[in-house]
C-alpha atoms as a PDB file:
ATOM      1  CA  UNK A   1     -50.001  18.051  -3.661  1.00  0.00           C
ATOM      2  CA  UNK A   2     -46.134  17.045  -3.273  1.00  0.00           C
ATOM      3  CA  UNK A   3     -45.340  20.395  -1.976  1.00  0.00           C
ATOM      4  CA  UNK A   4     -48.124  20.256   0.939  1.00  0.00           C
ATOM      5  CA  UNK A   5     -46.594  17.144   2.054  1.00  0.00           C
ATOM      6  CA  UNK A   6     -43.293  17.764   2.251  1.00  0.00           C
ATOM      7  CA  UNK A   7     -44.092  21.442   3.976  1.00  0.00           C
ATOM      8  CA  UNK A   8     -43.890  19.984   8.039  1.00  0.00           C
ATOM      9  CA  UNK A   9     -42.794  22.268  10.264  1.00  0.00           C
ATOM     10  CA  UNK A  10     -39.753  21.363  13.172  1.00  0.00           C
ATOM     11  CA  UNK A  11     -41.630  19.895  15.971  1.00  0.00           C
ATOM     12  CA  UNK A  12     -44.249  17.649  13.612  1.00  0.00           C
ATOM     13  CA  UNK A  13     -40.695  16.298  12.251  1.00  0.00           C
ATOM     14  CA  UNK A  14     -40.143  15.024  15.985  1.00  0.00           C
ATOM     15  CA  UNK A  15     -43.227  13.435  16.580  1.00  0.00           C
ATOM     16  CA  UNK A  16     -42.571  11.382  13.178  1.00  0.00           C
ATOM     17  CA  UNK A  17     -39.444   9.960  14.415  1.00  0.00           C
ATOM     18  CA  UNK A  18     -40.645   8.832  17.563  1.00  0.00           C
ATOM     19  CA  UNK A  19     -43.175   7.465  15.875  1.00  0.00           C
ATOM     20  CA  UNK A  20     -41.064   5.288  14.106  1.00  0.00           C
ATOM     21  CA  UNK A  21     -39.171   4.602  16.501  1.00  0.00           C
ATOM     22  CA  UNK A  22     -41.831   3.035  18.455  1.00  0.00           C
ATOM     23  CA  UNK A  23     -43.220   0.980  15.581  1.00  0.00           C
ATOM     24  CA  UNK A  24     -39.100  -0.893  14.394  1.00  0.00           C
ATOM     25  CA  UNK A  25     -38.220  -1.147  18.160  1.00  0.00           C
ATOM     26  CA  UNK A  26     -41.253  -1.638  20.139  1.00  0.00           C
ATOM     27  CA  UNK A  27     -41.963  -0.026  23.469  1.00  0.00           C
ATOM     28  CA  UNK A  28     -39.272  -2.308  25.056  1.00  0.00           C
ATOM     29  CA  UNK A  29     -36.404  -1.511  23.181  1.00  0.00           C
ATOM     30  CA  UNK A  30     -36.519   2.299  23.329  1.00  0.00           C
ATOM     31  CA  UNK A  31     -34.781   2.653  26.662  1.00  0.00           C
ATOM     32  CA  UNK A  32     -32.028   0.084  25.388  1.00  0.00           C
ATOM     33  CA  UNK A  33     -31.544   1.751  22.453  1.00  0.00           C
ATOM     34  CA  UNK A  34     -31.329   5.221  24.175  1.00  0.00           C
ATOM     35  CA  UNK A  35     -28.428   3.687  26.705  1.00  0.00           C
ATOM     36  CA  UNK A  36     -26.782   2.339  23.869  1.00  0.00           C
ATOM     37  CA  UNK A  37     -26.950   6.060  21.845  1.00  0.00           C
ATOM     38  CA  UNK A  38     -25.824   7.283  25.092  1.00  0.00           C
ATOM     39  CA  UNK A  39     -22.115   5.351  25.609  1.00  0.00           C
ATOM     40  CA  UNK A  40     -21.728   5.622  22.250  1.00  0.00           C
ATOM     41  CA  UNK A  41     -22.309   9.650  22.440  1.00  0.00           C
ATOM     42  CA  UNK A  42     -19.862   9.353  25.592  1.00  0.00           C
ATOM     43  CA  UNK A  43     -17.307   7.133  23.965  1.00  0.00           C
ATOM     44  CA  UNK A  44     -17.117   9.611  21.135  1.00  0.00           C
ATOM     45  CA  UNK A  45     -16.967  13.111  23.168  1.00  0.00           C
ATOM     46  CA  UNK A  46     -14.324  11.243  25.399  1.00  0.00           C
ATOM     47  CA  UNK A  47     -12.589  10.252  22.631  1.00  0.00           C
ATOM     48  CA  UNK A  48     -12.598  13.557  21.485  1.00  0.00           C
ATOM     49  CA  UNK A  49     -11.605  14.958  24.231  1.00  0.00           C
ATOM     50  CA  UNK A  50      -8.585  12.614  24.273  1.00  0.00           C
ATOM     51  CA  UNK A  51      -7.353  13.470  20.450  1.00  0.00           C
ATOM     52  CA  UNK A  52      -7.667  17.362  21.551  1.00  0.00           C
ATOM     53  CA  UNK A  53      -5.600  16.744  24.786  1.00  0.00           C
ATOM     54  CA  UNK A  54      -3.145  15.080  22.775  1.00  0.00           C
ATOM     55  CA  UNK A  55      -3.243  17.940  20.299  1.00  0.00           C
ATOM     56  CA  UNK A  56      -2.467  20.509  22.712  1.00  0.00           C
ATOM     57  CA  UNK A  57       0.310  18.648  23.804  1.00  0.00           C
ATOM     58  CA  UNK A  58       2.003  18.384  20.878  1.00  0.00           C
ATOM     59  CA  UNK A  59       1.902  22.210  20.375  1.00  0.00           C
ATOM     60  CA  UNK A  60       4.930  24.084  21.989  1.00  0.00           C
ATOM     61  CA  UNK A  61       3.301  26.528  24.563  1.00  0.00           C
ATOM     62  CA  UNK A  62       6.959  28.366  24.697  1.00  0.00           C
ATOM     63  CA  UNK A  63       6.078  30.119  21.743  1.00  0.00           C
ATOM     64  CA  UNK A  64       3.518  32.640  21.696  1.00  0.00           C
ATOM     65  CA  UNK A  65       3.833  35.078  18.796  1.00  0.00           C
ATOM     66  CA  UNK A  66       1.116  37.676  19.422  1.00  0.00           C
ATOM     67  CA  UNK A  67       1.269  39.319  15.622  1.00  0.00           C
ATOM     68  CA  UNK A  68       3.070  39.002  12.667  1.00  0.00           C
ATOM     69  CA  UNK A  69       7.325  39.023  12.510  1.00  0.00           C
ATOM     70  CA  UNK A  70       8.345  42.044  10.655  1.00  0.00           C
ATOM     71  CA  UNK A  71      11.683  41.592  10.032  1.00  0.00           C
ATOM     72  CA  UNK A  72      14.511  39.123  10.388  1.00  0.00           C
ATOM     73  CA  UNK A  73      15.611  40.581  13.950  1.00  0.00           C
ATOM     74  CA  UNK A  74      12.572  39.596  15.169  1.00  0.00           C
ATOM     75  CA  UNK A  75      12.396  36.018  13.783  1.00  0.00           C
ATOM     76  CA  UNK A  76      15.292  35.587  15.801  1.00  0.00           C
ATOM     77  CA  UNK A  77      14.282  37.182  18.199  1.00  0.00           C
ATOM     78  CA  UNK A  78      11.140  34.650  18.711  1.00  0.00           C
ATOM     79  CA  UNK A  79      13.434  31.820  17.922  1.00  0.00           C
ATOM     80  CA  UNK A  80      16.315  32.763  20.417  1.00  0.00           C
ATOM     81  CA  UNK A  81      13.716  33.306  23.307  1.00  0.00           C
ATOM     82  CA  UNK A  82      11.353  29.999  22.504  1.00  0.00           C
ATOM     83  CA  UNK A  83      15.254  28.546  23.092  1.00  0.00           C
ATOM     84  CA  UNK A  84      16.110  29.990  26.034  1.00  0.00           C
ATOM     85  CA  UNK A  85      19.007  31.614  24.586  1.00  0.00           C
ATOM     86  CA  UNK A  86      19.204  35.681  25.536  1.00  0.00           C
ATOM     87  CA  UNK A  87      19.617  37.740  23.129  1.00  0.00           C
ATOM     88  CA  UNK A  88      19.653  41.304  24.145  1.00  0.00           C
ATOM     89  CA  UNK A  89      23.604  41.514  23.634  1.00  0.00           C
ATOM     90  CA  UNK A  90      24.291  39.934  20.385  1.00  0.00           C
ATOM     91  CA  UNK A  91      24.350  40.390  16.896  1.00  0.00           C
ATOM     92  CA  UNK A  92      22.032  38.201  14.294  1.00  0.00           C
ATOM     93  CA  UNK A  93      25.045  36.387  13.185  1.00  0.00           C
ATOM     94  CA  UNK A  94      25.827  35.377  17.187  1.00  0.00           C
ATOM     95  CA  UNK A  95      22.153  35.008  17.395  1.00  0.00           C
ATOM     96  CA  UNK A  96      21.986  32.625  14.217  1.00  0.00           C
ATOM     97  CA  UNK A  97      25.067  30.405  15.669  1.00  0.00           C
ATOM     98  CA  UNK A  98      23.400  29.876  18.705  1.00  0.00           C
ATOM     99  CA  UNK A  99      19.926  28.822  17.056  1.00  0.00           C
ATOM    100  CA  UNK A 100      22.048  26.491  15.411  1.00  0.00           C
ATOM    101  CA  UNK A 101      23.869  24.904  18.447  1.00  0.00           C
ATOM    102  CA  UNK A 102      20.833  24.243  20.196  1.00  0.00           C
ATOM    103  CA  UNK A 103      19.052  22.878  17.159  1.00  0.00           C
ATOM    104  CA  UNK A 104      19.247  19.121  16.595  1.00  0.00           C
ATOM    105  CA  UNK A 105      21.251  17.859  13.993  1.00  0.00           C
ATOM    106  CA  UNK A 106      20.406  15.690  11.247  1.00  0.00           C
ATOM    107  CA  UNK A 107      23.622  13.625  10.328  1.00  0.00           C
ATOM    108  CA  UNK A 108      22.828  11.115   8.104  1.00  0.00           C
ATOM    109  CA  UNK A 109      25.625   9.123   8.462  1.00  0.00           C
ATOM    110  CA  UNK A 110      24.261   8.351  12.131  1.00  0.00           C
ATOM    111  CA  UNK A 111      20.783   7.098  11.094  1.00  0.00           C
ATOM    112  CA  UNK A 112      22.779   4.606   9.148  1.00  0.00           C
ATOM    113  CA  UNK A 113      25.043   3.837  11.870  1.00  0.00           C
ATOM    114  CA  UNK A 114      21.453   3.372  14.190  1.00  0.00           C
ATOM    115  CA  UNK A 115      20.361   0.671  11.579  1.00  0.00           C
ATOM    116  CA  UNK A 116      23.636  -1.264  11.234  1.00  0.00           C
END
């Protein structure tokens, strides 16, 4: 007997719900309650929308590796050109100390001298 009761099909499902709906809320709350669902849907998908802009924002669009690096030349390579350093002349040791120059540094004897 359980399992013929619990067997309801999709759109019998739907008619149960509204069902209840009518009988907590009443006839005069439904369209409250539907505006109410509705900002709240809105909030959230702007929200969203927000988080996803900031996302892509944060992500450096100067790098665009289409496949995999193969070798170290070509790890430089990427990192030289998402740089702006040009690279077609040097060597990976010329290429390496100009990563380096144009990479911040990380002293910590100046965060201490920030917090003093």
């Amino acid at each position: 007997m359980q399992n013929y009761v619990l067997n309801i099909l999709g759109s019998e499902w739907v008619i149960i719900v509204l069902v209840a709906l009518i009988v907590l809320f009443g006839t005069n709350k439904i369209p409250d309650v539907a505006k109410k669902l509705g900002r709240t849907v809105g909030e959230y998908n702007r929200a969203k929308a927000e988080i996803q802009n900031q996302i892509s924002g944060i992500t450096n669009a100067n790098i665009n590796i289409t496949n995999p690096v193969q070798n170290e030349r070509q790890k430089l390579e990427v990192m030289a050109k998402s740089l702006g350093i040009d690279f077609a002349a040097k060597t990976d040791d010329e290429i390496k100390k100009a990563i380096s120059e144009k990479m911040p540094k990380n002293d910590p004897d100046q965060k201490d001298k920030k917090q003093s």
